[in-house]
Protein backbone atom coordinates (compact mmCIF):
# COMPACT_ATOMS: atom_id res chain seq x y z
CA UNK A 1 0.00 0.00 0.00
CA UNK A 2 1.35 3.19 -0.64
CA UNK A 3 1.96 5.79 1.63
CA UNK A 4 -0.29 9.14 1.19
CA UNK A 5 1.41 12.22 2.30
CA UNK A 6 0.25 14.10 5.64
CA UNK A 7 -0.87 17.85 4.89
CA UNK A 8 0.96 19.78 6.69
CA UNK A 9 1.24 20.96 10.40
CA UNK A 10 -0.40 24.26 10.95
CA UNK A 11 1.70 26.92 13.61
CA UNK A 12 -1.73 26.22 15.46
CA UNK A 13 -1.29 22.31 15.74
CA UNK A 14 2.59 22.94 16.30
CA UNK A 15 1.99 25.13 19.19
CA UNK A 16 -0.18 22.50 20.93
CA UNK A 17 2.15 19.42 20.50
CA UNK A 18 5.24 21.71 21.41
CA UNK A 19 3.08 22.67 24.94
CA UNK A 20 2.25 18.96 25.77
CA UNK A 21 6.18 18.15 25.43
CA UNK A 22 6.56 20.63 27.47
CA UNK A 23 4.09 19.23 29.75
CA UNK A 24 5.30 15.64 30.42
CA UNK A 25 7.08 15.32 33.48
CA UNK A 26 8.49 12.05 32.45
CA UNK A 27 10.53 13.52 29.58
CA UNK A 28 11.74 17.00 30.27
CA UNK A 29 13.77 18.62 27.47
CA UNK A 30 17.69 18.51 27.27
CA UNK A 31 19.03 21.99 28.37
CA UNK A 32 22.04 23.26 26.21
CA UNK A 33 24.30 22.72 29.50
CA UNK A 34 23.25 19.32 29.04
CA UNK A 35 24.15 18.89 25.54
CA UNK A 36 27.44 20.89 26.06
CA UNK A 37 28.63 17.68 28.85
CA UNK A 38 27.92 15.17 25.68
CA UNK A 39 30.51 12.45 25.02
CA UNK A 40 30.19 10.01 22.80
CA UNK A 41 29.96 6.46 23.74
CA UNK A 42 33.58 5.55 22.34
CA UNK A 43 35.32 7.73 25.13
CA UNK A 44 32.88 7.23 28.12
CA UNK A 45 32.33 3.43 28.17
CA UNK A 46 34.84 0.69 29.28
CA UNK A 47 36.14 -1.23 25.58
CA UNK A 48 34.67 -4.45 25.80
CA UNK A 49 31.23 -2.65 26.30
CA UNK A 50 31.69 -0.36 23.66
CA UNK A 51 32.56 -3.33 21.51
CA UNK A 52 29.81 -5.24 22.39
CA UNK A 53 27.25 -2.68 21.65
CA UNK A 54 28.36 -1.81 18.26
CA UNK A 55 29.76 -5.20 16.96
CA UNK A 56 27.85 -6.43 14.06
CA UNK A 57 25.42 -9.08 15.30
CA UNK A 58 26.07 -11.16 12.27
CA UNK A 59 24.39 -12.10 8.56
CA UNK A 60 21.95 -9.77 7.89
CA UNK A 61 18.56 -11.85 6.07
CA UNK A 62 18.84 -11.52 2.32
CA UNK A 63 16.22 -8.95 1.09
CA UNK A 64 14.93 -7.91 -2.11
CA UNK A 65 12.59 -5.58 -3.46
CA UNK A 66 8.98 -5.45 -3.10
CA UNK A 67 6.99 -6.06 -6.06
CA UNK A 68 6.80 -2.35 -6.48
CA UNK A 69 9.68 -1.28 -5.94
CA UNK A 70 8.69 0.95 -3.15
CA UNK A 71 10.46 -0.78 -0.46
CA UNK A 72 13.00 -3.54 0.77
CA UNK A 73 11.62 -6.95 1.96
CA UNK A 74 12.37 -10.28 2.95
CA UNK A 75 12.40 -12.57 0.99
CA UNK A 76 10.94 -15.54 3.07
């Protein structure tokens, strides 16, 4: 099935989802102090972490196109 575009977000609609982010309790938004103590992962964790969250995890499955060419799929 094919996607169908969404119409557009009016400043109306964005101003509501923005205040309900800011809202939730549960998710409060990262300050630019917080952004600023970023590291990546590569310098903060111990190596053999680090390793074993990025390894590859092995063979990925064979996939093909769909019959439309619109996206990837497996092929079993």
């Amino acid at each position: 099935m094919p996607k169908l575009p969404l119409p557009p977000i009016t400043g109306e609609e964005e101003a509501r989802i923005q205040a309900g982010i800011a809202q939730d309790p549960d998710a409060p938004e990262m300050t630019d102090g917080q952004a600023a103590q970023m590291r990546p992962a590569a310098e903060v964790l111990p190596p053999v972490l680090y390793a074993a969250l990025t390894r590859a995890v092995g063979p990925q499955a064979p996939r093909q196109r769909s019959r439309d060419g619109s996206s990837w799929v497996c092929p079993w």
